[in-house]
Each structure stands twice: as structure tokens, then as C-alpha cells.
Protein backbone atom coordinates (compact mmCIF):
# COMPACT_ATOMS: atom_id res chain seq x y z
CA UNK A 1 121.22 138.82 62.85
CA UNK A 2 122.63 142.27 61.75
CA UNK A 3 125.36 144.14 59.73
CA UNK A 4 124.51 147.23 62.09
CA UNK A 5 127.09 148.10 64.66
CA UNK A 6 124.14 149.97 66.68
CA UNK A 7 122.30 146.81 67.13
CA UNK A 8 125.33 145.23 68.32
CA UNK A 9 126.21 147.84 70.87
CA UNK A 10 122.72 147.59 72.31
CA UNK A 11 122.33 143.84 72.75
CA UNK A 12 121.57 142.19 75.82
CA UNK A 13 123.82 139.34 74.41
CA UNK A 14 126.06 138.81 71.35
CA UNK A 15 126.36 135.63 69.73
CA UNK A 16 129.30 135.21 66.71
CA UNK A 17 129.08 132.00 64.69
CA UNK A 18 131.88 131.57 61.93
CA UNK A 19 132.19 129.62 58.76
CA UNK A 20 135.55 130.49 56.77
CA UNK A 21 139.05 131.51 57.72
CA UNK A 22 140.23 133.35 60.42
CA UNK A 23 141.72 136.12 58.83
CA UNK A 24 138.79 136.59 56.17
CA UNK A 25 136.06 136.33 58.93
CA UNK A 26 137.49 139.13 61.33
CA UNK A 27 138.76 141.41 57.78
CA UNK A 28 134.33 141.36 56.97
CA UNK A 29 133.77 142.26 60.62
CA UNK A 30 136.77 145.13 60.42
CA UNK A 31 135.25 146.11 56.86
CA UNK A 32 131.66 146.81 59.10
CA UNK A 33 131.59 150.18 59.82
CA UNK A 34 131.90 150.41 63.62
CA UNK A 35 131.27 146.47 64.01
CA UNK A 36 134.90 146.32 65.79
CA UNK A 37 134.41 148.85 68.21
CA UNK A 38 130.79 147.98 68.73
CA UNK A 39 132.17 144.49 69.80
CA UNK A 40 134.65 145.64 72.39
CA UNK A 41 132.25 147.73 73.84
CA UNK A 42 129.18 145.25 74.20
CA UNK A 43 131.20 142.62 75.04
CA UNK A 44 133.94 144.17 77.60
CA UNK A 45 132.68 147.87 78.30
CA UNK A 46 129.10 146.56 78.85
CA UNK A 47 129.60 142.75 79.79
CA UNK A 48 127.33 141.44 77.79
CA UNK A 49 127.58 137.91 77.23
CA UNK A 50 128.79 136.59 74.07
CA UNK A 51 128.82 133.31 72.83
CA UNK A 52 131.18 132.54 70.02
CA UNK A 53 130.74 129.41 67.36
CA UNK A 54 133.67 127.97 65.69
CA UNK A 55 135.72 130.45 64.15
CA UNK A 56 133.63 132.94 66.34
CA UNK A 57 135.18 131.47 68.98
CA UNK A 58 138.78 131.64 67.82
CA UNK A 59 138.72 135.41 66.95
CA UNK A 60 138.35 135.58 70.70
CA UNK A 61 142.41 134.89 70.50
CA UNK A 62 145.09 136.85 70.71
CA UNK A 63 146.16 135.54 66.72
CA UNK A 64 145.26 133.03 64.67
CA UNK A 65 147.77 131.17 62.11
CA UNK A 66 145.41 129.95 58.96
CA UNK A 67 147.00 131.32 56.16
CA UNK A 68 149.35 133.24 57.65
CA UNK A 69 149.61 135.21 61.25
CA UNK A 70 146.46 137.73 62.03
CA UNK A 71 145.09 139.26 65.24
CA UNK A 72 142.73 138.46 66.81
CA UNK A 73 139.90 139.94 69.29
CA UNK A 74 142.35 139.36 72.25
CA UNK A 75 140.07 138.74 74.43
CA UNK A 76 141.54 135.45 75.67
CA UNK A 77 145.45 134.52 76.03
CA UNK A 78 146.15 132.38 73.12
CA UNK A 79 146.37 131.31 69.57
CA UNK A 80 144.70 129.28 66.77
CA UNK A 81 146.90 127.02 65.62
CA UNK A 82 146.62 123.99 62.69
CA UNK A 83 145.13 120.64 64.54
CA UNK A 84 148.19 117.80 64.46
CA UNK A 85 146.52 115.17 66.00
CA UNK A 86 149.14 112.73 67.68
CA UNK A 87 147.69 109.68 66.20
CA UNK A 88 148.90 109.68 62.25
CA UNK A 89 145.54 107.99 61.02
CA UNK A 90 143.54 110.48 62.26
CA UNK A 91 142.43 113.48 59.53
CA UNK A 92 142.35 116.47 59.26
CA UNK A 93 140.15 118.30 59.32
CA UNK A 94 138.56 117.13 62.28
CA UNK A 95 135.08 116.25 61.36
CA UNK A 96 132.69 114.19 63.63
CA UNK A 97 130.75 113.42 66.38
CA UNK A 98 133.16 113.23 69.39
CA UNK A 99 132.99 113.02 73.30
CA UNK A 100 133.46 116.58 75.68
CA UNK A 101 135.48 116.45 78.62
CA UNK A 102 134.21 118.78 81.09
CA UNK A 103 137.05 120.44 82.90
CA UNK A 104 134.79 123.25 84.29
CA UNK A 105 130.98 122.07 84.77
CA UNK A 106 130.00 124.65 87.30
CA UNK A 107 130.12 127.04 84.76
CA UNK A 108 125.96 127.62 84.34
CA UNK A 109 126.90 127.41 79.95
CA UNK A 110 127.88 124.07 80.87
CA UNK A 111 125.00 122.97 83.66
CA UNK A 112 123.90 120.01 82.90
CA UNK A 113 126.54 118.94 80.03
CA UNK A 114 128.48 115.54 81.46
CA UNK A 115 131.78 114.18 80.54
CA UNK A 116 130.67 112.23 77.34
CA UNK A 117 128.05 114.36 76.04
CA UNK A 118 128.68 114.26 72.27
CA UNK A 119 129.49 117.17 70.45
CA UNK A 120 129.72 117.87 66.29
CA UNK A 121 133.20 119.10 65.07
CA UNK A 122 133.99 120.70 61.81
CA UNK A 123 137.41 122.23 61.98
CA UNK A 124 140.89 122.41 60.78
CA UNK A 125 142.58 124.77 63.78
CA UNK A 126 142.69 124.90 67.14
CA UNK A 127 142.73 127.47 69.77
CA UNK A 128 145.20 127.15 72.31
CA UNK A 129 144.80 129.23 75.71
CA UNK A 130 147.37 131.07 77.54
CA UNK A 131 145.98 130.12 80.64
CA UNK A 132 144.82 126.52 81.08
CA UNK A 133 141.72 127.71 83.40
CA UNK A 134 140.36 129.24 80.17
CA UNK A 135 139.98 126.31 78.75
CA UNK A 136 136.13 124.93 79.68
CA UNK A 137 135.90 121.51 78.10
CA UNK A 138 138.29 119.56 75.92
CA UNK A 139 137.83 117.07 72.92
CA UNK A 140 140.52 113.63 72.62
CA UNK A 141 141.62 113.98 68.46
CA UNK A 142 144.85 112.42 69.01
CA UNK A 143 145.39 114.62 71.93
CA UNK A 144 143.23 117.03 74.25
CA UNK A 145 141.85 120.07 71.81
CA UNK A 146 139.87 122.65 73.50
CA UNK A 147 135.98 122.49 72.63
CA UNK A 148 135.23 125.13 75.05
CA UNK A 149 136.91 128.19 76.22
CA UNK A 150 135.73 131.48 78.34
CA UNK A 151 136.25 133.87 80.56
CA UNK A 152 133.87 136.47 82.36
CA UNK A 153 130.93 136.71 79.93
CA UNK A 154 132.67 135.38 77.14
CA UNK A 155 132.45 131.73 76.08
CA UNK A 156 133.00 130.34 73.18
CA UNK A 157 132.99 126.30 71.77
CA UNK A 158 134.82 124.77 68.83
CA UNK A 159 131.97 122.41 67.76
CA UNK A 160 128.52 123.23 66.49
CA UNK A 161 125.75 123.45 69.03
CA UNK A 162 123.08 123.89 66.56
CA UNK A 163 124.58 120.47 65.00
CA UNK A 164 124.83 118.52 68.37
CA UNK A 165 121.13 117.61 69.42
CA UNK A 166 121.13 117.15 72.91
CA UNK A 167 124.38 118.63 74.02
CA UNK A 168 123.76 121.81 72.07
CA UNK A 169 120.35 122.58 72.35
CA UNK A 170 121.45 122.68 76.50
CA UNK A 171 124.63 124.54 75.70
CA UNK A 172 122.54 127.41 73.40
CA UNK A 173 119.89 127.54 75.93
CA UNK A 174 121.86 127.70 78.83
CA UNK A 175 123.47 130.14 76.80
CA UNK A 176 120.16 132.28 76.65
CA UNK A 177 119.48 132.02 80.68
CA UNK A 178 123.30 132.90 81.37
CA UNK A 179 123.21 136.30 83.60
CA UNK A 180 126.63 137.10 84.41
């Protein structure tokens, strides 16, 4: 874990977990002295792979809406938008143990990860791709929400690994073996 842009730009991998808001989380990475640029070039000069958790997986977007419009990484077509689930009794936020659907299982993040596997949510937004091939796995909250997304190295997944047993202790150590 590190604060040092230097340690970022020489990491074999990069892993960004979030807790917070959109716009506050990527203003204390901007605030970082060189984190921003350390990112970009780790994670699309170098290709290292980078794993993103939550709202570290939504700054991969183009823009996220909490509290207003703010950019985003870009790294991946799209935009975080506020969860409406289709089915009125359902809250939000989204909270919960709930079931992945695998649309892409030969990625080797998601070996071994089956249609069902149960996955922990917290969240109040969504990220919505550009380009449906981007989106890796899906969760039903009144409607398909993506719980996975990626691209190249990147990947990033809307619920907690470190929260969903099974599921994400495969996910973070496929995670680890991934050699892109």
C-alpha cells in the first residue's frame, strides 16, 4: 500500500480498492503528487495489470455521475451512473450477497468462477460500458448491473472480493497469477 507515485510506477501489478465517492476518491489520487501520471503509465505505458475494487473500478470510466459529473480514468468506454433497479421493492443501495453471471469465463481473472458463484455488493452506482464486450460478468438487481468489467490488463469488479469467501479469494488470486 503506498502514497508514493514511484512505487506505483514500478509495480509489477496495481491494485485500486475504493470506499467513498467517485469524485472525492479520484480528487485524493489527483491531490498525490505524480499518482495520476504514475497510473497511466503503469497501467497503459507499461501494461501492468491492475485490478480495481468498487469505486476503483469505476474510476476506470470515462465519468462518473455521484454528486455531480467528474472524469474519470478513461480507460474503459462508459459511465457510472445511480443503480434504478427495475423492481420498485428493491433498495438502494445495493447491499448483499448476490449471484454472478459469467458472460466472459475464459478470461484467466475469472477461471474457475461459474454462473452462480456468489459475490458481496456494497454500492449505490453503476458502471455502464460503452462496449458490451467490456463487460465480464453481470449481477440481476432488478436488471443486469455489471459486476465485472476489463479490458487488456485492466479488470475491475463492483463487489468485494475480500468480502466474498470462495468467489473472491479465486478472483484475487487469479488476480495474482494473471500474466497478460
Amino acid at each position: 500500500m503506498t502514497a508514493d507515485a514511484e512505487v506505483v510506477r514500478r509495480a509489477d501489478a496495481v491494485v485500486l480498492p475504493g470506499v467513498g465517492a467517485f469524485g472525492d476518491c479520484y480528487r485524493g489520487l489527483a491531490v498525490l503528487p505524480g499518482m495520476l501520471a504514475a497510473l497511466n503509465e503503469a497501467v497503459l505505458v507499461k501494461a501492468r495489470p491492475f485490478l480495481g475494487i468498487c469505486v476503483g473500478m469505476q474510476l476506470m470510466a470515462e465519468r462518473g455521475q455521484e454528486f455531480d459529473s467528474h472524469a474519470g480514468f478513461g480507460w474503459i468506454g462508459g459511465e457510472v451512473v445511480p443503480v434504478t433497479p427495475g423492481d420498485p421493492t428493491l433498495k438502494v443501495p445495493h447491499m448483499g450477497w448476490n449471484e454472478l453471471v459469467v458472460r466472459q469465463p475464459a478470461h484467466p481473472v475469472l477461471a474457475g468462477l461459474a454462473d452462480g458463484s456468489h459475490a458481496y455488493f456494497v454500492h449505490s452506482f453503476q458502471f455502464r460500458c460503452t462496449d458490451p464486450g467490456h463487460c465480464l460478468a453481470t449481477v440481476d438487481y432488478g436488471g443486469p448491473i455489471a459486476a465485472v468489467v476489463g479490458r487488456d490488463t485492466l479488470i475491475g469488479t463492483q463487489f468485494h472480493p475480500e468480502k466474498s469467501q470462495a468467489a473472491g479469494l479465486r478472483l484475487i488470486g487469479n488476480f495474482l497469477r494473471w500474466r497478460p
